[in-house]
PDB file of N, CA and C in Angstrom:
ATOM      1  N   UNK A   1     -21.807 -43.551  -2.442  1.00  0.00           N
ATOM      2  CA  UNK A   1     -20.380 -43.319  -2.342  1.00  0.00           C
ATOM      3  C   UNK A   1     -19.659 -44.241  -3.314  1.00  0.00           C
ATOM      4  N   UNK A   2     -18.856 -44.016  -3.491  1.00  0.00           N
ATOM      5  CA  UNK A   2     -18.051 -44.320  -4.820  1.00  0.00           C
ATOM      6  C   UNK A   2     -16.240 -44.456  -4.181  1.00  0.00           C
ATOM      7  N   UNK A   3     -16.354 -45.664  -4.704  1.00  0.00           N
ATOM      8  CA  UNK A   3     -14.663 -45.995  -4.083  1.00  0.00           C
ATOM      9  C   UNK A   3     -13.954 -45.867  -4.584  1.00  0.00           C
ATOM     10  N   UNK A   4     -13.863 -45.145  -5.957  1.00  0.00           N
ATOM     11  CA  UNK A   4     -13.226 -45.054  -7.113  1.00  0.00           C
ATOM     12  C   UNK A   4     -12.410 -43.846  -6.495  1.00  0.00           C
ATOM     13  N   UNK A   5     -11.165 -43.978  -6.737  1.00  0.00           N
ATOM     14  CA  UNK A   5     -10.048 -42.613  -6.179  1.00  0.00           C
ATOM     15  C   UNK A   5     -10.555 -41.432  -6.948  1.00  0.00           C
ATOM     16  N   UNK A   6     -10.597 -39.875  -6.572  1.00  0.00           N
ATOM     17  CA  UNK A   6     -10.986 -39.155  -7.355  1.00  0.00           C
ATOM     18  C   UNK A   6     -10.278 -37.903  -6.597  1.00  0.00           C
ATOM     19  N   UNK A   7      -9.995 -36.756  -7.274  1.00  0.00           N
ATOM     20  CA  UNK A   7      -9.497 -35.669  -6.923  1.00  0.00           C
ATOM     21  C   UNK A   7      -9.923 -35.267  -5.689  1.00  0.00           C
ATOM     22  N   UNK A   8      -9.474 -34.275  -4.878  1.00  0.00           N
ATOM     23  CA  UNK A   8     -10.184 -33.779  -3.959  1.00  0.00           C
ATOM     24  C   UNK A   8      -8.907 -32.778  -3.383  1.00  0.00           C
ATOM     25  N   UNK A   9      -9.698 -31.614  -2.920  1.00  0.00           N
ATOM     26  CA  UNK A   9      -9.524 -30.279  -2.180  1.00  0.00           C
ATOM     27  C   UNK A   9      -9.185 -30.397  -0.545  1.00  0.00           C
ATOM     28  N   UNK A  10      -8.257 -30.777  -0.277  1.00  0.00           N
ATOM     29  CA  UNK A  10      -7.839 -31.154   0.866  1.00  0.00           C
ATOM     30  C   UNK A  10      -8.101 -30.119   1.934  1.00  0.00           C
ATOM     31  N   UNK A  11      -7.726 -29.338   1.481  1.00  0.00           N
ATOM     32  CA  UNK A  11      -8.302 -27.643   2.678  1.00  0.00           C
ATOM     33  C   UNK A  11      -9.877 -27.830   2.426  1.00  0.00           C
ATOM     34  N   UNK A  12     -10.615 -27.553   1.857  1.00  0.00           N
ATOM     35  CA  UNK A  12     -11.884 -27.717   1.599  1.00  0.00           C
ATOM     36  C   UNK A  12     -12.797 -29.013   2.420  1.00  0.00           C
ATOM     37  N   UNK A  13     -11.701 -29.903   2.239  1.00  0.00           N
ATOM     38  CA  UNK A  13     -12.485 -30.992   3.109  1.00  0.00           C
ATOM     39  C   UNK A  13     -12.230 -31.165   4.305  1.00  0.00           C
ATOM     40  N   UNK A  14     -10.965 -30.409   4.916  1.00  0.00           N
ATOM     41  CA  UNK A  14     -10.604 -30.443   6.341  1.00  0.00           C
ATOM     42  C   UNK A  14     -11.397 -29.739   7.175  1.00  0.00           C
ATOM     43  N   UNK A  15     -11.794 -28.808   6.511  1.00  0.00           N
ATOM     44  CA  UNK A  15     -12.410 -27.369   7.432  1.00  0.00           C
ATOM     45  C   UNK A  15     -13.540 -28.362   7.877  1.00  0.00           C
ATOM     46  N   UNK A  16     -14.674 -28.888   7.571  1.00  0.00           N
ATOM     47  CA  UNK A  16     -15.986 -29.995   7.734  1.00  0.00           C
ATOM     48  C   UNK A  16     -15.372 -30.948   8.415  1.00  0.00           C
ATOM     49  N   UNK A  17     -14.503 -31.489   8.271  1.00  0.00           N
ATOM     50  CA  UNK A  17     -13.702 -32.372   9.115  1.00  0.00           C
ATOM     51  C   UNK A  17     -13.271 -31.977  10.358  1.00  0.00           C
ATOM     52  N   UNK A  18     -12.564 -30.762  10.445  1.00  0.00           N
ATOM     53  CA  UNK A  18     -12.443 -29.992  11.700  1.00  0.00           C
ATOM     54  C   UNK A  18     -13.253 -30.145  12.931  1.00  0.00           C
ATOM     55  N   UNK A  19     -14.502 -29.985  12.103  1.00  0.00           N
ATOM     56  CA  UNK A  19     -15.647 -29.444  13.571  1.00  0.00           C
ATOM     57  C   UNK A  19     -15.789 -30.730  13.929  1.00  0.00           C
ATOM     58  N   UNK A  20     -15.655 -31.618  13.041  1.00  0.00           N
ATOM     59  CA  UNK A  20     -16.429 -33.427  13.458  1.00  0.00           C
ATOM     60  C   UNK A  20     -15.093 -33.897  14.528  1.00  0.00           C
ATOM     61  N   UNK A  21     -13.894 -33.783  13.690  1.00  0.00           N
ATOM     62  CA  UNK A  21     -13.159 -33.760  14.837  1.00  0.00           C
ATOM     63  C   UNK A  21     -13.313 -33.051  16.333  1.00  0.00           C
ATOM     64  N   UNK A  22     -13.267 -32.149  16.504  1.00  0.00           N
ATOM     65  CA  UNK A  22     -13.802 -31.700  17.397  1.00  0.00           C
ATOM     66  C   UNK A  22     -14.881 -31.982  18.249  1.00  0.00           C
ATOM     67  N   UNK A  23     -15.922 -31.900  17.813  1.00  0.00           N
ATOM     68  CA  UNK A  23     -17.356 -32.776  18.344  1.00  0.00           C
ATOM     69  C   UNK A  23     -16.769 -33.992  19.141  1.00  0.00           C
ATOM     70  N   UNK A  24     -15.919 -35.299  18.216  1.00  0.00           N
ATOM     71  CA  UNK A  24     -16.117 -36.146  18.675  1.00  0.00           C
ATOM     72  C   UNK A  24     -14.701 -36.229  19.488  1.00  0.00           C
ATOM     73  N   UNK A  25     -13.871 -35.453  19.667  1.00  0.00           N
ATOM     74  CA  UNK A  25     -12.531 -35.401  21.048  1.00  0.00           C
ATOM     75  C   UNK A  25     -13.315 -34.833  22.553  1.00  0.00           C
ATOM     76  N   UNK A  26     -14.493 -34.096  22.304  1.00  0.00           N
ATOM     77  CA  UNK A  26     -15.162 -33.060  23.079  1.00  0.00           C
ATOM     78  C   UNK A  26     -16.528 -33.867  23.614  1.00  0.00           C
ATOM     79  N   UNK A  27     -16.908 -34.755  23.131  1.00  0.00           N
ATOM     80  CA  UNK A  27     -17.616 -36.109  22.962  1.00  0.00           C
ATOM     81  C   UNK A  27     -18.881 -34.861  22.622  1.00  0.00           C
ATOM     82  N   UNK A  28     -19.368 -34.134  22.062  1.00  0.00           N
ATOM     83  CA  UNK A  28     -20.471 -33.566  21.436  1.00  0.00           C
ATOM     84  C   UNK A  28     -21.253 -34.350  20.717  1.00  0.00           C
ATOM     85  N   UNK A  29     -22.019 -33.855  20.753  1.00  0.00           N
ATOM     86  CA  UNK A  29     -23.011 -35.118  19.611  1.00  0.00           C
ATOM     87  C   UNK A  29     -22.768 -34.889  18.181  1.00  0.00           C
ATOM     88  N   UNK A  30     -22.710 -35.561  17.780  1.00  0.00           N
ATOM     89  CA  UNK A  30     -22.434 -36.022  16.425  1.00  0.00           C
ATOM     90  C   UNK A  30     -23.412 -36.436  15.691  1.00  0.00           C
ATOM     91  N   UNK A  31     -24.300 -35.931  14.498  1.00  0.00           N
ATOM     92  CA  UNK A  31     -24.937 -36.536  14.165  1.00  0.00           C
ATOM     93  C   UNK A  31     -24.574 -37.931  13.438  1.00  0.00           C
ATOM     94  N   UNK A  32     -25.539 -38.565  13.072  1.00  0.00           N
ATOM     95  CA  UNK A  32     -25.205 -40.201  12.350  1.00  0.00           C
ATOM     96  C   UNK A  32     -24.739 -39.864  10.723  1.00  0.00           C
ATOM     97  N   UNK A  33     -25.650 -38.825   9.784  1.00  0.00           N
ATOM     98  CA  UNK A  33     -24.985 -38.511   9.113  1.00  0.00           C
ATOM     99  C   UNK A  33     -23.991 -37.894   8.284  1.00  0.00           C
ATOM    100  N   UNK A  34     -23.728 -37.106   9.689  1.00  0.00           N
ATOM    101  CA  UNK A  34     -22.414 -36.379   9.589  1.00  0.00           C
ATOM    102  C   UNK A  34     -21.269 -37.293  10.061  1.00  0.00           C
ATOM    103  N   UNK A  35     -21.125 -38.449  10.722  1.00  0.00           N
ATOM    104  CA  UNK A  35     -20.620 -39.246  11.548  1.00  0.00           C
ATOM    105  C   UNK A  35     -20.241 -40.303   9.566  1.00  0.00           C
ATOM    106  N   UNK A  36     -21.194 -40.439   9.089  1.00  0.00           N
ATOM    107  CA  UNK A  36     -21.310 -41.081   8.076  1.00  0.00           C
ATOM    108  C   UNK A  36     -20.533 -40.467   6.696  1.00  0.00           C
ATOM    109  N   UNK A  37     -20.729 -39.242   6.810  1.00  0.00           N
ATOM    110  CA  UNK A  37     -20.065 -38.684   5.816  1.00  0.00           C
ATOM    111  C   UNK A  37     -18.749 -38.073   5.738  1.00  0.00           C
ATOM    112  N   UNK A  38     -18.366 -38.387   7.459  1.00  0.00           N
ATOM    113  CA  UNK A  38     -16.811 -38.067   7.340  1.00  0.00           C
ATOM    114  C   UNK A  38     -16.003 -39.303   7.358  1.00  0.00           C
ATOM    115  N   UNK A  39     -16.736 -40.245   7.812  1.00  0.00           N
ATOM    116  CA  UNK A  39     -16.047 -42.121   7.491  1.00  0.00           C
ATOM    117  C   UNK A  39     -15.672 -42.195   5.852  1.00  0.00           C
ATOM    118  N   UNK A  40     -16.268 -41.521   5.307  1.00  0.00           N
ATOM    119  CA  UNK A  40     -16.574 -41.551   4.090  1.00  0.00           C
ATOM    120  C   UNK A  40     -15.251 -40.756   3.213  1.00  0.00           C
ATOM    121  N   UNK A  41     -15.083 -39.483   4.310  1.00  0.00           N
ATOM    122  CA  UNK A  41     -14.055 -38.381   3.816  1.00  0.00           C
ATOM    123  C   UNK A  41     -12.623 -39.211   3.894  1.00  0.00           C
ATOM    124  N   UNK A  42     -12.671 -39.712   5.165  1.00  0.00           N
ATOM    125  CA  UNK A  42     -11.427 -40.970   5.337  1.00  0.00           C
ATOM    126  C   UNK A  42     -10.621 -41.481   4.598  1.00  0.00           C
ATOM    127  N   UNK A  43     -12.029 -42.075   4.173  1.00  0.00           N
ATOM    128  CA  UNK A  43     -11.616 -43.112   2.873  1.00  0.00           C
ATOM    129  C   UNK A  43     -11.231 -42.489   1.610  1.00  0.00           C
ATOM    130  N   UNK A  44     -11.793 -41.486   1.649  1.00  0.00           N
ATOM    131  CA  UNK A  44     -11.431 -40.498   0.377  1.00  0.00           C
ATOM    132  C   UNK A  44     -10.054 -40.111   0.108  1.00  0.00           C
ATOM    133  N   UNK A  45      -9.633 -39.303   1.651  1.00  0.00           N
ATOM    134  CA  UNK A  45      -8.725 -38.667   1.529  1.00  0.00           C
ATOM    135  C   UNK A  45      -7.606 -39.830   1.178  1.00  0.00           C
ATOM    136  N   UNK A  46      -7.391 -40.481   1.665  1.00  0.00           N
ATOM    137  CA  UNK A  46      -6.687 -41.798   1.579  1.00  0.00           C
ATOM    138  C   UNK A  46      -6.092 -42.505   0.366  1.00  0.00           C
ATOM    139  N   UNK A  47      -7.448 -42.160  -0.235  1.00  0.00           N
ATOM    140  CA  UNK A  47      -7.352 -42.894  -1.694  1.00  0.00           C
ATOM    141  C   UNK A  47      -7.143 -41.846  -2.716  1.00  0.00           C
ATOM    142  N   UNK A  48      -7.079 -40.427  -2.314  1.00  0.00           N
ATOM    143  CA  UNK A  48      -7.220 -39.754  -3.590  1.00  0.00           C
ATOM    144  C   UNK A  48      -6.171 -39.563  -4.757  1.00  0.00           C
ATOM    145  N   UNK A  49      -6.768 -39.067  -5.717  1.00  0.00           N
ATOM    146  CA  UNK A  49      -5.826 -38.949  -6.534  1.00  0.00           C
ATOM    147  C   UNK A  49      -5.625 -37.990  -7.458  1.00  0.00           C
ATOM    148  N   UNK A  50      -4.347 -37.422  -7.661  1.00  0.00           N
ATOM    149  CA  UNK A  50      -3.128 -38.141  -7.812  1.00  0.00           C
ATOM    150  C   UNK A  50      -2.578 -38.329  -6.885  1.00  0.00           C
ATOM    151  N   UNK A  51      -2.849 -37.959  -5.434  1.00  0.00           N
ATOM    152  CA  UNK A  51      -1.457 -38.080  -4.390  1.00  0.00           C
ATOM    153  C   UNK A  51      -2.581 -38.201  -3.628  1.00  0.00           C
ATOM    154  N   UNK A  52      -2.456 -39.362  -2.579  1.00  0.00           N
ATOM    155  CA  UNK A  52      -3.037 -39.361  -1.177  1.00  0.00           C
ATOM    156  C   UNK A  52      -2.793 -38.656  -0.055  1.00  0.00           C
ATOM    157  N   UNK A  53      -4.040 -38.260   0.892  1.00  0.00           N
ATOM    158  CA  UNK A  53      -3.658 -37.091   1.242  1.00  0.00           C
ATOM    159  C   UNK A  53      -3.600 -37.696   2.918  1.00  0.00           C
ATOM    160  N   UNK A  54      -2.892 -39.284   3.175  1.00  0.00           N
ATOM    161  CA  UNK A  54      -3.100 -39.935   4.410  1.00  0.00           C
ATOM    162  C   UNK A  54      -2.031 -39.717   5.294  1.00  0.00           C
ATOM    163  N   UNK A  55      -1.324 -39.188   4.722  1.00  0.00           N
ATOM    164  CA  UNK A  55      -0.007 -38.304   5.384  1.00  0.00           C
ATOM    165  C   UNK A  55      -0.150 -36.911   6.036  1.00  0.00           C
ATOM    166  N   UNK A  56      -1.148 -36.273   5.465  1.00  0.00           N
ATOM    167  CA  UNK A  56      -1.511 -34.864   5.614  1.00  0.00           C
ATOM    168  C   UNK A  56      -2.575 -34.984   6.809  1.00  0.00           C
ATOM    169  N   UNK A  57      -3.584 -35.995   6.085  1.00  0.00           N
ATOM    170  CA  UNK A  57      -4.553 -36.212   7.575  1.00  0.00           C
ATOM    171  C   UNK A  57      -3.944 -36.683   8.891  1.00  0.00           C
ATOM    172  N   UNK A  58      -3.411 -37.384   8.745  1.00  0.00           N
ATOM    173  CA  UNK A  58      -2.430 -37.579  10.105  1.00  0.00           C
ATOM    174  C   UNK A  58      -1.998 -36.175  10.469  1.00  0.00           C
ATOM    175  N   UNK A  59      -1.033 -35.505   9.872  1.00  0.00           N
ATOM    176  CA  UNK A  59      -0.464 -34.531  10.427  1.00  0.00           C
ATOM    177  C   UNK A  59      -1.421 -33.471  10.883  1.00  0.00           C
ATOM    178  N   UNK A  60      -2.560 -32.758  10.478  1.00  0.00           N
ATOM    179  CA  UNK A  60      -3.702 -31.956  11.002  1.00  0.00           C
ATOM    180  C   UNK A  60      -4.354 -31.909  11.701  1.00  0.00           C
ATOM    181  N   UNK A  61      -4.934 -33.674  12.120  1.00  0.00           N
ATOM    182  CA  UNK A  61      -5.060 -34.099  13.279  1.00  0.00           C
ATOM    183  C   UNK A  61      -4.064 -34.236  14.328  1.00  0.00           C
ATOM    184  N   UNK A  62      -2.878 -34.861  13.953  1.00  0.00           N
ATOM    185  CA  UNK A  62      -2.028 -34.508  15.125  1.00  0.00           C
ATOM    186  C   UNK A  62      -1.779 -32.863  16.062  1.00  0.00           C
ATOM    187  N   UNK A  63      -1.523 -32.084  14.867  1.00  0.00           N
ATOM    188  CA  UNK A  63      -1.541 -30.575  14.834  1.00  0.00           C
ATOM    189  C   UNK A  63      -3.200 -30.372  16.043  1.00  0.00           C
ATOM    190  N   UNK A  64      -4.322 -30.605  15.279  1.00  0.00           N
ATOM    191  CA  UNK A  64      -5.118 -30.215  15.889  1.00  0.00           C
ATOM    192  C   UNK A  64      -5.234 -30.996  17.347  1.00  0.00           C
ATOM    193  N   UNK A  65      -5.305 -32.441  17.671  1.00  0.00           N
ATOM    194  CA  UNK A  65      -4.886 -32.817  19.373  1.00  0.00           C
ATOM    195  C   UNK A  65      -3.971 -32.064  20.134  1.00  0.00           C
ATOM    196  N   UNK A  66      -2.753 -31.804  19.050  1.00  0.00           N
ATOM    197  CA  UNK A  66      -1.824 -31.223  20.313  1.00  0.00           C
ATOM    198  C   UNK A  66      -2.325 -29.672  20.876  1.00  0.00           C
ATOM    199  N   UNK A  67      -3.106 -28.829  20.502  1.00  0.00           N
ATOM    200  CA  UNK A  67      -3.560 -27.897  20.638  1.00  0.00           C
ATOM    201  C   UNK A  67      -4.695 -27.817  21.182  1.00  0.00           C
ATOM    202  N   UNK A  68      -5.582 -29.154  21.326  1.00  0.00           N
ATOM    203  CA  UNK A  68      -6.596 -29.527  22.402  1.00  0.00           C
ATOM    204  C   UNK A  68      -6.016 -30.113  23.450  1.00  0.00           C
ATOM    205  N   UNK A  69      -4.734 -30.682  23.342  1.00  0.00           N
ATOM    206  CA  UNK A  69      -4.555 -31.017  24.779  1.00  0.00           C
ATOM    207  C   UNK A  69      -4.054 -29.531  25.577  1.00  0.00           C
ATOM    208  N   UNK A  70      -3.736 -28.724  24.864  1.00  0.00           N
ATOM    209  CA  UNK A  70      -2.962 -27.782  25.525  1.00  0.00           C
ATOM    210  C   UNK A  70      -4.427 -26.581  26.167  1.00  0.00           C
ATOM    211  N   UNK A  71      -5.302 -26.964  25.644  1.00  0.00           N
ATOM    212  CA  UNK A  71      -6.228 -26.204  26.263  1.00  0.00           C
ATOM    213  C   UNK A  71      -6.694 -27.292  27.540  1.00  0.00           C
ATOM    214  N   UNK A  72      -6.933 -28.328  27.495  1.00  0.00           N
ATOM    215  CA  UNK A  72      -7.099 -29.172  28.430  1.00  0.00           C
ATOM    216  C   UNK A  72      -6.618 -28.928  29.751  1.00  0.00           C
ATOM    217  N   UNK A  73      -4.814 -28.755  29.142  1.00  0.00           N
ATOM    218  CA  UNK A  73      -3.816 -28.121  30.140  1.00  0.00           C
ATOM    219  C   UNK A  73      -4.517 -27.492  31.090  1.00  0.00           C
ATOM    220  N   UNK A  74      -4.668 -26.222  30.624  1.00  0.00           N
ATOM    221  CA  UNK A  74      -5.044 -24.891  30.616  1.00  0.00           C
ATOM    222  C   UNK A  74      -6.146 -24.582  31.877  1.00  0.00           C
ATOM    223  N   UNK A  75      -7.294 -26.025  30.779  1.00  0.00           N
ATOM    224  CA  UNK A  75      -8.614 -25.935  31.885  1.00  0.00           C
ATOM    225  C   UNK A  75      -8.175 -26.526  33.647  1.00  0.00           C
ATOM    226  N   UNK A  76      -7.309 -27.960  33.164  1.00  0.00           N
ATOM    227  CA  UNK A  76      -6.460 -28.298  34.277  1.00  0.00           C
ATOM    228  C   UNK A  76      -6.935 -27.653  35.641  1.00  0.00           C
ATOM    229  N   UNK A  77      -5.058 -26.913  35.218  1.00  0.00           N
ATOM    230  CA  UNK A  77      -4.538 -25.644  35.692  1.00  0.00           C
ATOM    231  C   UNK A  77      -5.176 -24.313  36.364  1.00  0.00           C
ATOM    232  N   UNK A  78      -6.775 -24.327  35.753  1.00  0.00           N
ATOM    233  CA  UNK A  78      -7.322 -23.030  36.011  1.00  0.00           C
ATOM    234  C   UNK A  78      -8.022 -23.843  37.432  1.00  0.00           C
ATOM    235  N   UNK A  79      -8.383 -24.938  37.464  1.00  0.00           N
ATOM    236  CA  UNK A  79      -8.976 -25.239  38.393  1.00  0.00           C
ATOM    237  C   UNK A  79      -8.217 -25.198  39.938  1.00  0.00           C
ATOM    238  N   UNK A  80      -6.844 -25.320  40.249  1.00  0.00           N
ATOM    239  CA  UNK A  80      -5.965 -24.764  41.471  1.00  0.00           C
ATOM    240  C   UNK A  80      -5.830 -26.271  41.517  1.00  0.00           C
ATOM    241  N   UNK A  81      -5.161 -26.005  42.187  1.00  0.00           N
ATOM    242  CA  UNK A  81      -3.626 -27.511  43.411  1.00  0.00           C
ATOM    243  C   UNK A  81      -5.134 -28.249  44.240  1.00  0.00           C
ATOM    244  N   UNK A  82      -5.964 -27.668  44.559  1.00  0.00           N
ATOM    245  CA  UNK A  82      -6.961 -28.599  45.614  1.00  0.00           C
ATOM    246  C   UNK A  82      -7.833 -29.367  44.970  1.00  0.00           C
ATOM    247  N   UNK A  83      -8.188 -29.200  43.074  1.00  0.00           N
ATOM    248  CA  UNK A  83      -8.686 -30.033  42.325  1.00  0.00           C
ATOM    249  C   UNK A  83      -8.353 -30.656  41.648  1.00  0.00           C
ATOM    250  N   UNK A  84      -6.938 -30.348  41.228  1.00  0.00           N
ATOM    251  CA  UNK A  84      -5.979 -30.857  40.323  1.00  0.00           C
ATOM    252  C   UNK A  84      -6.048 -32.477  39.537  1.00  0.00           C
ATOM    253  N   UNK A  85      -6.184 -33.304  41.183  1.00  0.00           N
ATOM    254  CA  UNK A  85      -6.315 -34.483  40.785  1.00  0.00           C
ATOM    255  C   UNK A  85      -7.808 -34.841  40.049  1.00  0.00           C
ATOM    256  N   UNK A  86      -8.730 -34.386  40.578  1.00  0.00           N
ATOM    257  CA  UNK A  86     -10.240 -34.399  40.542  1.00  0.00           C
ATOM    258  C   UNK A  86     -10.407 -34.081  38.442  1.00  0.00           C
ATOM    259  N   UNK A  87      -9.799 -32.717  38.428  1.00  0.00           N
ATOM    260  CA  UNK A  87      -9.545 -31.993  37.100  1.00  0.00           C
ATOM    261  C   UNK A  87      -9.001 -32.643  35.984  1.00  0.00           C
ATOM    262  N   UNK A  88      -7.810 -33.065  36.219  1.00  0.00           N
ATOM    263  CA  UNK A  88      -7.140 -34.121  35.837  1.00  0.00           C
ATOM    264  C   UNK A  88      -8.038 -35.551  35.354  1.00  0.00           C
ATOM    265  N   UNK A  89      -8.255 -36.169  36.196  1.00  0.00           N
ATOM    266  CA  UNK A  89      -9.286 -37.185  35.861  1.00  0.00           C
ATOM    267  C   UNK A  89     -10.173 -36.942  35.015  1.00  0.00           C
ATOM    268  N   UNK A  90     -11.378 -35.871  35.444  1.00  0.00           N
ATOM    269  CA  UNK A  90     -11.809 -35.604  34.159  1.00  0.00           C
ATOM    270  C   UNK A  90     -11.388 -35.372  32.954  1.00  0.00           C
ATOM    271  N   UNK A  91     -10.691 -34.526  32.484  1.00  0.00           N
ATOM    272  CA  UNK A  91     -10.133 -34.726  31.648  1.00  0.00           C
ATOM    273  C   UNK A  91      -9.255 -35.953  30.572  1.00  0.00           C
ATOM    274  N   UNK A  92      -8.816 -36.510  31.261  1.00  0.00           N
ATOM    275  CA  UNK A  92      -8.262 -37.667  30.818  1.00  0.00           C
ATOM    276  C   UNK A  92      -9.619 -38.455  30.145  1.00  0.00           C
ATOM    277  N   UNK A  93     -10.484 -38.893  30.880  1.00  0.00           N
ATOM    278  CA  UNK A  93     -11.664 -39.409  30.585  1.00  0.00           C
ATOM    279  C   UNK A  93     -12.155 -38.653  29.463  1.00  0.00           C
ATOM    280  N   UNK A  94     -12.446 -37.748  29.332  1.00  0.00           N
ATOM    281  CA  UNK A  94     -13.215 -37.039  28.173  1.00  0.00           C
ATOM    282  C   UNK A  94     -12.035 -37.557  27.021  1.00  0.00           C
ATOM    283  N   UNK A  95     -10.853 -37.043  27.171  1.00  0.00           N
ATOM    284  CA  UNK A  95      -9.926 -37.413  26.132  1.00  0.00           C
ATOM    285  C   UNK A  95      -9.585 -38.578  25.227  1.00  0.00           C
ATOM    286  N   UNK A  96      -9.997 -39.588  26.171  1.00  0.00           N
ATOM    287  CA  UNK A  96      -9.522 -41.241  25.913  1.00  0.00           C
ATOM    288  C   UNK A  96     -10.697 -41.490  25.749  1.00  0.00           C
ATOM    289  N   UNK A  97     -11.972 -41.439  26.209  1.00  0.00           N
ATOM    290  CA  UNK A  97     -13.123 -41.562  25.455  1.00  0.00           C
ATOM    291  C   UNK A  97     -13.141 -41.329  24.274  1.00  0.00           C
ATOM    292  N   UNK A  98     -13.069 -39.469  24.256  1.00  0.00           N
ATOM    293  CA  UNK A  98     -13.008 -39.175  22.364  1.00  0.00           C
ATOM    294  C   UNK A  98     -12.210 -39.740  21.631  1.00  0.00           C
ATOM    295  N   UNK A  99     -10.746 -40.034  22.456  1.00  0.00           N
ATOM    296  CA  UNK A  99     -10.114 -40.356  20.963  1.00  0.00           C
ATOM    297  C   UNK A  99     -10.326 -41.342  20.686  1.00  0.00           C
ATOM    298  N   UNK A 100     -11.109 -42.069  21.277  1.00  0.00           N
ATOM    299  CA  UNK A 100     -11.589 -44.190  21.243  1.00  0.00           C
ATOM    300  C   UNK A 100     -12.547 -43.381  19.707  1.00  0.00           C
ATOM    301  N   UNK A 101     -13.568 -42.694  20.217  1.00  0.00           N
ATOM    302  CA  UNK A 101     -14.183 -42.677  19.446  1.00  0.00           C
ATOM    303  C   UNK A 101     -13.843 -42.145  17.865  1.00  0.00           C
ATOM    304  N   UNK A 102     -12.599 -41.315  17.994  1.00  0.00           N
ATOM    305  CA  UNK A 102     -11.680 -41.102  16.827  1.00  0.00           C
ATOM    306  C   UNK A 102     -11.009 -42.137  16.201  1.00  0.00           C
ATOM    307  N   UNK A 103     -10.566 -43.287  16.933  1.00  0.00           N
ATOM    308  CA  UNK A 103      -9.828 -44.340  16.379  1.00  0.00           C
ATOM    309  C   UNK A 103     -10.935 -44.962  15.205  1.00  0.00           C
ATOM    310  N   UNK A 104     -12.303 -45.090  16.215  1.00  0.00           N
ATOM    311  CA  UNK A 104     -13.405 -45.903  14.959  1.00  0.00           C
ATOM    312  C   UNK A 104     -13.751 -45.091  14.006  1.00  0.00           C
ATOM    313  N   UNK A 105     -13.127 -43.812  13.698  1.00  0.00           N
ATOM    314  CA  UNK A 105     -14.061 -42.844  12.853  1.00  0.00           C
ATOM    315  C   UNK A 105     -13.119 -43.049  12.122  1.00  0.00           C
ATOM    316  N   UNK A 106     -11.185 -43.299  11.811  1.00  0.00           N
ATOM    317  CA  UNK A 106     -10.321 -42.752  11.198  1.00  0.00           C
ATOM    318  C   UNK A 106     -10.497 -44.918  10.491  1.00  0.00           C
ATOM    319  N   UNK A 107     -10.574 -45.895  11.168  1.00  0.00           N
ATOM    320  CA  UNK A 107     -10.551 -47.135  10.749  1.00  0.00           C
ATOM    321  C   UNK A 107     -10.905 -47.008   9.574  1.00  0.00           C
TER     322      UNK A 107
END
């Protein structure tokens, strides 16, 4: 890897980014070098050039959480008023887990 700023295809690199996101909000397994090569995209996107794209990654990810929480909702909700709390909990847990594990992936 090369730290040197260099062009890059921002749609192109999100879509691969997508699923890793995903995997790791969903706590899926992740492989190590896929885990490795999107730490990598991070740093990329960040640095690229001519225009960094650390504004954009924020926003896609934001875009994409708010649309996992809303399925979360969803799953909630499907479970009825007598699990709610039970449902709830889980969820939260899966969530704040993954995104722990998103915070160390985006560092």
């Amino acid at each position: 890897m090369s730290l040197k700023p260099r062009r890059v295809n921002f749609n192109e690199m999100w879509v691969g980014f997508q699923e890793t996101v995903k995997g790791v909000i969903t706590l899926a397994p992740v492989p190590r070098a896929t885990w490795n090569d999107r730490f990598s995209d991070v740093y990329t996107l960040c640095v690229a050039h001519p225009e960094p794209f650390a504004d954009r990654l924020y926003q896609e990810t934001k875009s994409f959480l708010d649309e996992h929480v809303k399925v979360l909702l969803v799953k909630v909700r499907a479970n009825g008023e007598t699990n709610l709390l039970k449902s709830y909990h889980e969820a939260w847990v899966e969530y704040s887990t993954g995104i722990g594990y998103l915070h160390h992936l985006y560092l």
